[in-house]
C-alpha atoms as a PDB file:
ATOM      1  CA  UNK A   1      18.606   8.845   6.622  1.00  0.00           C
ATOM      2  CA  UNK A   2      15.322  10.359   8.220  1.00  0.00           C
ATOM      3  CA  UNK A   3      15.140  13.806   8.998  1.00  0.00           C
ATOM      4  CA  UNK A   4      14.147  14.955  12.338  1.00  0.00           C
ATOM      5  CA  UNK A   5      10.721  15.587  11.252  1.00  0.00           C
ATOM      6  CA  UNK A   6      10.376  12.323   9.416  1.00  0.00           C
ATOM      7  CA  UNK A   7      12.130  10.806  13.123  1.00  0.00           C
ATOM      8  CA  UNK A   8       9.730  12.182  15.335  1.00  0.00           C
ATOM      9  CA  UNK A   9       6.466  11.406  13.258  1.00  0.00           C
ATOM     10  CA  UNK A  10       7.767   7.546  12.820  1.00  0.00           C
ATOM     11  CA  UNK A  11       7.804   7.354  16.334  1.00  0.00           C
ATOM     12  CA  UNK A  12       4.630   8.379  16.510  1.00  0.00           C
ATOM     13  CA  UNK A  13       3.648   6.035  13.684  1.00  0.00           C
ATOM     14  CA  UNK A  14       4.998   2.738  15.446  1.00  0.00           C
ATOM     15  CA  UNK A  15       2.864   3.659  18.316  1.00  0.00           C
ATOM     16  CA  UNK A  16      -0.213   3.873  16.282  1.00  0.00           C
ATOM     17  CA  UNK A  17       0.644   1.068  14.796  1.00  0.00           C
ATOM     18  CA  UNK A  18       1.482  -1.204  17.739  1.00  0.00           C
ATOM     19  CA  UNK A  19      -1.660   0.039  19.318  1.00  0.00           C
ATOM     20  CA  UNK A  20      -3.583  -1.400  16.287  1.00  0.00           C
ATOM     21  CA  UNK A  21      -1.497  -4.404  16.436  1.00  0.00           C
ATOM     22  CA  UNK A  22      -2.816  -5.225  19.946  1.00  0.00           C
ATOM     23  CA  UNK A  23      -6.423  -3.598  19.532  1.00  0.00           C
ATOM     24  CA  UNK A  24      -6.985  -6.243  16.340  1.00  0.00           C
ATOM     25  CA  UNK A  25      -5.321  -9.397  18.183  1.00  0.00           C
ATOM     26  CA  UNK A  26      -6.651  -8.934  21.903  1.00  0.00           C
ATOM     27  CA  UNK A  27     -10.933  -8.963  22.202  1.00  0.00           C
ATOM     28  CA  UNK A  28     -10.734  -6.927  24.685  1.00  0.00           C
ATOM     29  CA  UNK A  29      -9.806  -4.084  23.078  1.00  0.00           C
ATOM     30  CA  UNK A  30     -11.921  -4.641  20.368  1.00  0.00           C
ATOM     31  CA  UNK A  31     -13.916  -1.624  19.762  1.00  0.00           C
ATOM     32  CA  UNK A  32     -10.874   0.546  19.602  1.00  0.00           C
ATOM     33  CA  UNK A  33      -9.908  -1.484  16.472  1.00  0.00           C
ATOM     34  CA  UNK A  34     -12.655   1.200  14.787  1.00  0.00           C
ATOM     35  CA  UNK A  35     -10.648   3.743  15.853  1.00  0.00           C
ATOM     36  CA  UNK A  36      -6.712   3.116  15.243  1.00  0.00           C
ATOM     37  CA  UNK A  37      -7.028   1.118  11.918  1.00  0.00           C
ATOM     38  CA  UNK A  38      -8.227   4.074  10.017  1.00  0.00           C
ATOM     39  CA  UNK A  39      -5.858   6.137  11.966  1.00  0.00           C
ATOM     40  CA  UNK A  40      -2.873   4.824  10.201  1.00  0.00           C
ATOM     41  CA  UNK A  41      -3.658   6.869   7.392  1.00  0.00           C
ATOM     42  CA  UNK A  42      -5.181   9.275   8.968  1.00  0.00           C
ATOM     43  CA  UNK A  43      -1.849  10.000  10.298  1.00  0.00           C
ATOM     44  CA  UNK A  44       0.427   9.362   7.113  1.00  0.00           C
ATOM     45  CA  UNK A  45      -2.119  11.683   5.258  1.00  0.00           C
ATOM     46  CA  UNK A  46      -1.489  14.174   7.788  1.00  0.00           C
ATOM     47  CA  UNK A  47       2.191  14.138   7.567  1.00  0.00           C
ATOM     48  CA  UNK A  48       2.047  14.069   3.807  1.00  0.00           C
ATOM     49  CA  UNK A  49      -0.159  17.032   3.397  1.00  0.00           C
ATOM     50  CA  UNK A  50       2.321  19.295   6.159  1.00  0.00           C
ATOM     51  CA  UNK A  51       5.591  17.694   4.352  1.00  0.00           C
ATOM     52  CA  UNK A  52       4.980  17.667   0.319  1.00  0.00           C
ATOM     53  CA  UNK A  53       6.031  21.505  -0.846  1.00  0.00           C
ATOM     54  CA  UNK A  54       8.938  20.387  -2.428  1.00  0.00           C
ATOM     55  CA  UNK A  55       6.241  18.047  -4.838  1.00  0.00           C
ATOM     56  CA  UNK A  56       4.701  18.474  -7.846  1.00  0.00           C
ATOM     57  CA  UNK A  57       1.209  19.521  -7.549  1.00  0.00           C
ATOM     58  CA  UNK A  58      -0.245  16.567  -9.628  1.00  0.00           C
ATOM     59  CA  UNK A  59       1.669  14.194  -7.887  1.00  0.00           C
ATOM     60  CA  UNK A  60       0.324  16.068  -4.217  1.00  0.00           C
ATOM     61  CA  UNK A  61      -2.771  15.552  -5.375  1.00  0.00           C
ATOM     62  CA  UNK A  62      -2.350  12.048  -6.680  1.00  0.00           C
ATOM     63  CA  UNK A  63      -0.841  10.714  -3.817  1.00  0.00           C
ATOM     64  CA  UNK A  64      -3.631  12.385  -1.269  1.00  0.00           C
ATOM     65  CA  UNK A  65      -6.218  10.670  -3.281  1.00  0.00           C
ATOM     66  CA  UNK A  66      -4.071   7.392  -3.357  1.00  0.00           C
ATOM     67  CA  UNK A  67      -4.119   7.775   0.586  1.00  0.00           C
ATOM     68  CA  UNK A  68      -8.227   8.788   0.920  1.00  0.00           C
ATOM     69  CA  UNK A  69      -9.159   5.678  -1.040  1.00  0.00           C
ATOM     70  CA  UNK A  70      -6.782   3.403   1.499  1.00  0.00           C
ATOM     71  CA  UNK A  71      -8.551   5.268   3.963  1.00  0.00           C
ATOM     72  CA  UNK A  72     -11.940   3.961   2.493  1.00  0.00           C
ATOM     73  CA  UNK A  73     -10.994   0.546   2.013  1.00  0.00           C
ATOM     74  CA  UNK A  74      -9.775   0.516   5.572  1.00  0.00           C
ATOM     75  CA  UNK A  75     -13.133   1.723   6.829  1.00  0.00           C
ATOM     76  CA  UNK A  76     -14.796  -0.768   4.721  1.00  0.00           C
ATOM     77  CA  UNK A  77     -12.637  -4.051   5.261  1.00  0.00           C
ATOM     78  CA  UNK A  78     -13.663  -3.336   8.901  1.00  0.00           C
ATOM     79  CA  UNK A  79     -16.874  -4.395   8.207  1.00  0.00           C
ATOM     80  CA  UNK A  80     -16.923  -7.067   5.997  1.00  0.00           C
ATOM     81  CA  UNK A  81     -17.657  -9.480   8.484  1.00  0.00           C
ATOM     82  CA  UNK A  82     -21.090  -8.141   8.572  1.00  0.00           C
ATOM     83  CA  UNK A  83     -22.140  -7.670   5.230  1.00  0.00           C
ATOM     84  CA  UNK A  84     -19.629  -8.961   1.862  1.00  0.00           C
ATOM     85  CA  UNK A  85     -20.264  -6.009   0.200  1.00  0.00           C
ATOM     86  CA  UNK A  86     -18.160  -4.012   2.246  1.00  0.00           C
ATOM     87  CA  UNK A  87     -15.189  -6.284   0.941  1.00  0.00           C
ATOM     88  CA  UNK A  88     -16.222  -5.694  -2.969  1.00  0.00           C
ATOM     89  CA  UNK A  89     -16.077  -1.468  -1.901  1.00  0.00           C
ATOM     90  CA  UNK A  90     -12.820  -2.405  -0.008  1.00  0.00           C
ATOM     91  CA  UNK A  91     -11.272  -4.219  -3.056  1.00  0.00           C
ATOM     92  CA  UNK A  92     -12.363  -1.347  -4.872  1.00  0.00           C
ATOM     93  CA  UNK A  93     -11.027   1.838  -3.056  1.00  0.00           C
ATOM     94  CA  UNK A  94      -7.768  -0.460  -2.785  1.00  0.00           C
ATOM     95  CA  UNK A  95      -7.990  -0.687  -6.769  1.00  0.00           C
ATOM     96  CA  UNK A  96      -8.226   3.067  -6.986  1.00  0.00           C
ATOM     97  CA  UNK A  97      -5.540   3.675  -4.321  1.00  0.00           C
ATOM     98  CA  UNK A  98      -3.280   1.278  -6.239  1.00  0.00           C
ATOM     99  CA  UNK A  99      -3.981   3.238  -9.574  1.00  0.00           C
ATOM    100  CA  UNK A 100      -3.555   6.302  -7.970  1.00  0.00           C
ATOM    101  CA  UNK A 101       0.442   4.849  -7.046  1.00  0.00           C
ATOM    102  CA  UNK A 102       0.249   4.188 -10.186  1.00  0.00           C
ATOM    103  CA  UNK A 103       0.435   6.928 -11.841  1.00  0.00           C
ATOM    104  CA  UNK A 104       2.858   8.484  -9.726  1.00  0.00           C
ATOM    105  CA  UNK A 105       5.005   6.012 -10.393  1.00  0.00           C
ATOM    106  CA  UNK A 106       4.717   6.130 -14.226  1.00  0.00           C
ATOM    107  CA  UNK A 107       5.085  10.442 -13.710  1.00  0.00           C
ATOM    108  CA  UNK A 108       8.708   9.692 -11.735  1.00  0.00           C
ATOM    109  CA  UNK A 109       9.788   6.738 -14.474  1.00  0.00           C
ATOM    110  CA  UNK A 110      12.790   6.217 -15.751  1.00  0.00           C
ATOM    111  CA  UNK A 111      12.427   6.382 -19.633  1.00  0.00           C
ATOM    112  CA  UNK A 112      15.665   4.180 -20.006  1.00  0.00           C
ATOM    113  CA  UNK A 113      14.628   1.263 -17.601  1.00  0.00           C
ATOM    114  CA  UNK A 114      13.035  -1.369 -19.242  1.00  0.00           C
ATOM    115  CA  UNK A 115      10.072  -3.287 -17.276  1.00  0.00           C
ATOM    116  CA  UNK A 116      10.422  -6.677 -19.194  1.00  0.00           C
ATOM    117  CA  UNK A 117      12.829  -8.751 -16.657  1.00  0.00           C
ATOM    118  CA  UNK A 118      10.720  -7.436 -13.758  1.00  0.00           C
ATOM    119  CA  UNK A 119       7.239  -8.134 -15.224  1.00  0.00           C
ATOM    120  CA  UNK A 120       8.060 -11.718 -15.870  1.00  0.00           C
ATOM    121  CA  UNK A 121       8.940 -12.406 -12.713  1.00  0.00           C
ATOM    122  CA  UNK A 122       6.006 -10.869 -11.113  1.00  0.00           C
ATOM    123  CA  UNK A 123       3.668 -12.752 -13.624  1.00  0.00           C
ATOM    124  CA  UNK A 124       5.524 -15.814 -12.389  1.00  0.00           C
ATOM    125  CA  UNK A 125       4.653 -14.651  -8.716  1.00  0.00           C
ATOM    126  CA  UNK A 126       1.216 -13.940  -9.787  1.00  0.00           C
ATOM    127  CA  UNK A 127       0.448 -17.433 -11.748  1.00  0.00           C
ATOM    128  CA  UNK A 128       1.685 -19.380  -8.678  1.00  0.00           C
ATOM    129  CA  UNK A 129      -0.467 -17.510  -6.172  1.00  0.00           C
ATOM    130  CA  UNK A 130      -3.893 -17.727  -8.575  1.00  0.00           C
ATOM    131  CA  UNK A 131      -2.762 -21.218  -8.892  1.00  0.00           C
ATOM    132  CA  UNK A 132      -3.619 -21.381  -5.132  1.00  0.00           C
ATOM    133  CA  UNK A 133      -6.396 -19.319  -4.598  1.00  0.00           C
ATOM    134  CA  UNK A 134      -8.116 -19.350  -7.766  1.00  0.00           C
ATOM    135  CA  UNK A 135     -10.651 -22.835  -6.626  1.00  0.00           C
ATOM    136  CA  UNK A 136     -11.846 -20.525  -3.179  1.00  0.00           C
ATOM    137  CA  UNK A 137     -12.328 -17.405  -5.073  1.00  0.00           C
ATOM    138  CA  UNK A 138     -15.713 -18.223  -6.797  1.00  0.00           C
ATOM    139  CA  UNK A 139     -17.788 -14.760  -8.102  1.00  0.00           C
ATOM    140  CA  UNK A 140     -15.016 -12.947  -6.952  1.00  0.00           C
ATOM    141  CA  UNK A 141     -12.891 -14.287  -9.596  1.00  0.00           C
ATOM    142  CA  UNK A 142     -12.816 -11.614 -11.759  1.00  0.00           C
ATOM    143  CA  UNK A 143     -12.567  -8.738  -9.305  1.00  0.00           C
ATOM    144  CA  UNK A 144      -9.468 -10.411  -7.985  1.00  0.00           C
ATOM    145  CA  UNK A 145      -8.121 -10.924 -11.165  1.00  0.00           C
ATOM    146  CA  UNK A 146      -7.960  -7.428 -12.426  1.00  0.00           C
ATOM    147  CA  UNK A 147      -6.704  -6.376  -8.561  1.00  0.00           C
ATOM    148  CA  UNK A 148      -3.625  -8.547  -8.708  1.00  0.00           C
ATOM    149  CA  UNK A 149      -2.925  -6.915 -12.365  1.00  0.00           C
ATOM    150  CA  UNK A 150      -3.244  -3.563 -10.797  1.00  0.00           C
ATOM    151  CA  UNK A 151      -1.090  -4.235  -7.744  1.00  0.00           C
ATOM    152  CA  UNK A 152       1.802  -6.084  -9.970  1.00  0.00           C
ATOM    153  CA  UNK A 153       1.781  -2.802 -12.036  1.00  0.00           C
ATOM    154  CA  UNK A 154       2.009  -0.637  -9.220  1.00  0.00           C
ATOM    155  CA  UNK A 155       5.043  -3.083  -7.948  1.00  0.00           C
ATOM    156  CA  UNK A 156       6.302  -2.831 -11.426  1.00  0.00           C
ATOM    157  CA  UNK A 157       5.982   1.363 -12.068  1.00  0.00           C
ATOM    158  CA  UNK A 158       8.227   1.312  -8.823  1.00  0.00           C
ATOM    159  CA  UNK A 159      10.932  -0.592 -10.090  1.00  0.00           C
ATOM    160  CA  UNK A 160      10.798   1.597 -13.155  1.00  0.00           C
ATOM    161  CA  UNK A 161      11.855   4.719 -10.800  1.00  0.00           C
ATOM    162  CA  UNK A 162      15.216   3.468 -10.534  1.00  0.00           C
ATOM    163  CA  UNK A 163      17.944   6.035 -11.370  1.00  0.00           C
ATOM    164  CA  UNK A 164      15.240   8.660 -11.767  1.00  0.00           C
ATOM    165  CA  UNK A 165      15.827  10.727  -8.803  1.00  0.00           C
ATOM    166  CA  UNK A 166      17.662  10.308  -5.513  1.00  0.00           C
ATOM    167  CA  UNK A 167      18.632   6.117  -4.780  1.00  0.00           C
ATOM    168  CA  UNK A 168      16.484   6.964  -1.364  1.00  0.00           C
ATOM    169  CA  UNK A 169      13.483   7.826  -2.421  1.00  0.00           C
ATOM    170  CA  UNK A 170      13.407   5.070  -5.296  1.00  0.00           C
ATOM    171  CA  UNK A 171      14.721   2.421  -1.939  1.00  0.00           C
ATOM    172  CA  UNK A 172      11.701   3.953   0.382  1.00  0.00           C
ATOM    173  CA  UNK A 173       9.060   3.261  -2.639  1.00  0.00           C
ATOM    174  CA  UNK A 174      10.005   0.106  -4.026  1.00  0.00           C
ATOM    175  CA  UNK A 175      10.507  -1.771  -0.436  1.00  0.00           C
ATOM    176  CA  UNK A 176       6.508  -0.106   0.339  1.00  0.00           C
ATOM    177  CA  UNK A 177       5.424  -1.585  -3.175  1.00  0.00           C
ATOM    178  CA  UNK A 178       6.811  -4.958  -2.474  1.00  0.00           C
ATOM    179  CA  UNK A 179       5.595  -4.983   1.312  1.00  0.00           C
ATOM    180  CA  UNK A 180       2.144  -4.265   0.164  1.00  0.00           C
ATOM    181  CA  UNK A 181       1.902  -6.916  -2.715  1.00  0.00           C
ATOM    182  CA  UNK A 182       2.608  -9.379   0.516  1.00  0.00           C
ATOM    183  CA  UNK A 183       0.088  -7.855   2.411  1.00  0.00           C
ATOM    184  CA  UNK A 184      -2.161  -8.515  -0.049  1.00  0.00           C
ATOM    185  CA  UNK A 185      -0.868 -11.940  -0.655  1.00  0.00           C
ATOM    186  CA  UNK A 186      -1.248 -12.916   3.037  1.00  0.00           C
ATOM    187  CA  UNK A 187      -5.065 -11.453   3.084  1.00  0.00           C
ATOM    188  CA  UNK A 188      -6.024 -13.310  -0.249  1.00  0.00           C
ATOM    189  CA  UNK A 189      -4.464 -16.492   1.557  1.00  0.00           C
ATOM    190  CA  UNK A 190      -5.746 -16.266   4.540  1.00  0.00           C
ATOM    191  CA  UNK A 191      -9.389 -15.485   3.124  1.00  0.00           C
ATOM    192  CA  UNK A 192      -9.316 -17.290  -0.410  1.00  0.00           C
ATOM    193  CA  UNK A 193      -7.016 -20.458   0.156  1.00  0.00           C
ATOM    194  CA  UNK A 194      -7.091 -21.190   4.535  1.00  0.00           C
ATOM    195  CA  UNK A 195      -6.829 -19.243   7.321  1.00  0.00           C
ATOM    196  CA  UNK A 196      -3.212 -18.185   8.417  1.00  0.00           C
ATOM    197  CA  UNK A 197      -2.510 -18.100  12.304  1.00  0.00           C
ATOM    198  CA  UNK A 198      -1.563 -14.752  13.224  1.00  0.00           C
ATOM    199  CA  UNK A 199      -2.525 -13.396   9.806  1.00  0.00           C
ATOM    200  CA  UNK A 200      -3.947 -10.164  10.569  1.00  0.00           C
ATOM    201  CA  UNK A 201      -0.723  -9.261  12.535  1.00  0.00           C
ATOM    202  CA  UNK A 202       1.117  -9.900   9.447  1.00  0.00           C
ATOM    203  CA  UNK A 203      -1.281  -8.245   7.049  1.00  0.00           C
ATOM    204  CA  UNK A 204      -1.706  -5.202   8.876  1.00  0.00           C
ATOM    205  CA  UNK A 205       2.072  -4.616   9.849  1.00  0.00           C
ATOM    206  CA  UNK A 206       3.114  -5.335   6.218  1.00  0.00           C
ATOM    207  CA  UNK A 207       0.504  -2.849   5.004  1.00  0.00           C
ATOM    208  CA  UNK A 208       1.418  -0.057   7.555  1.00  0.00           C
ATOM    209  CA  UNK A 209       4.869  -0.497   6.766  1.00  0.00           C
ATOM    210  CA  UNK A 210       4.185  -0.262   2.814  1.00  0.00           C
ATOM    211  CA  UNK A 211       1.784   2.428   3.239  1.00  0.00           C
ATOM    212  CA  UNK A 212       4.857   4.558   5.206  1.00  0.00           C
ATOM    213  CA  UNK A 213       8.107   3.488   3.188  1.00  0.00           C
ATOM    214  CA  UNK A 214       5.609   5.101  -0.058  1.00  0.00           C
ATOM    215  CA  UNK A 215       5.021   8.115   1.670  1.00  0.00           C
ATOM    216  CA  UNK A 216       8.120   8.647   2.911  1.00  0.00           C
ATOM    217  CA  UNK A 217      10.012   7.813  -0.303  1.00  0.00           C
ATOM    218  CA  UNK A 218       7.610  10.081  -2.385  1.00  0.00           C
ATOM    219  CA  UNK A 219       8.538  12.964  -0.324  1.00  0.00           C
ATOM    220  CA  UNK A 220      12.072  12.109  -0.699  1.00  0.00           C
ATOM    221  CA  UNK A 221      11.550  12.712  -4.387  1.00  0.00           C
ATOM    222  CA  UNK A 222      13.296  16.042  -4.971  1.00  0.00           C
ATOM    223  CA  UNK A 223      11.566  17.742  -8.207  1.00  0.00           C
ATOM    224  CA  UNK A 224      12.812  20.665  -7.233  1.00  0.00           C
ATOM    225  CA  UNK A 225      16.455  19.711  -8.167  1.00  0.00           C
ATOM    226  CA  UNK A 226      15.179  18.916 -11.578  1.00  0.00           C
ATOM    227  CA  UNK A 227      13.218  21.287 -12.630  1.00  0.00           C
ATOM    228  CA  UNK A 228      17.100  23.320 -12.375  1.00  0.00           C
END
């Protein structure tokens, strides 16, 4: 259940959202693409910021930074048509942002869950989609490498919140951790393997939906209540 602050700002969300939708599919309305990608986060970032008192400060902090270096490799995937350097410093604020989830994943853990079932089956995931990409990834294979390690940990640190907290915020995180490992599937398809018709619809609603169920499910984390 949303509250009617958390209502009112998703509304506004899908509207950003659907506007980017259509700016990134239609030429026409190319230019504004600039403009409403990066203001996906913009807008989670500032609904985080106004909504996270009940938080730990280390985890405010972690997951403003984890939102700022999306926000970077948004900026910089928007130009890596023109130059491929602004995918390596996209791949790399993405790394950071993913560590960043990391950690405030590993901070919320539940001590008694044990990662073992759920990290063979995403290293099963993993092997089959290297398998795939792995002959179009040339000098990037390395870089790619340790990203899809990082991004299968993140996936993995949210399953390990389970039982931690409150079912709903551990739901929210784990549902934006899975949604973003396809995101990132679809783009490293689409660019490393062959291109994917209607791909960036699918990567950038996947991703905007990740990006939200985190935030949202972070700030359903109640440390207040156990700090009692």
């Amino acid at each position: 259940m949303l509250s009617k602050a958390e209502q009112k700002f998703t509304g506004i969300f899908a509207v950003i959202v659907i506007i980017e939708l259509l700016c990134g599919s239609f030429a026409d309305f190319a230019a504004l693409h600039y403009f409403t990608k990066p203001l996906i986060i913009v807008s989670l970032l500032l609904f985080f910021y106004t909504r996270n008192h009940r938080l730990d400060p280390t985890i405010k902090k972690l997951m403003i930074l984890a939102l700022v270096f999306s926000l970077i490799g948004d900026v910089a995937l928007l130009f890596d048509t023109i130059n491929p350097v602004y995918f390596i410093i996209g791949l790399g604020s993405f790394l950071l942002a993913h560590g960043m989830y990391v950690i405030v994943f590993l901070k919320q853990r539940n001590p008694q869950k044990s990662p073992l079932g759920f990290m063979a089956l995403m290293l099963v995931y993993a092997a089959f989609l290297f398998y795939i990409l792995k002959d179009g990834l040339g000098e990037l294979l390395l870089p790619v490498i340790v990203y899809m390690m990082v991004i299968l940990s993140m996936s993995t640190t949210a399953f390990l919140r389970q039982k931690q907290n409150n079912s709903k915020s551990y739901n929210w995180v784990f549902i934006g951790a899975i949604l973003f490992m396809i995101s990132d599937s679809i783009l490293a398809i689409d660019k490393f393997y062959q291109p994917l018709e209607l791909s960036s619809i699918g990567i950038m609603l996947t991703y905007a939906l990740a990006q939200y169920c985190i935030v949202i499910g972070i700030l359903k984390y109640d440390s207040i209540s156990l700090l009692k």
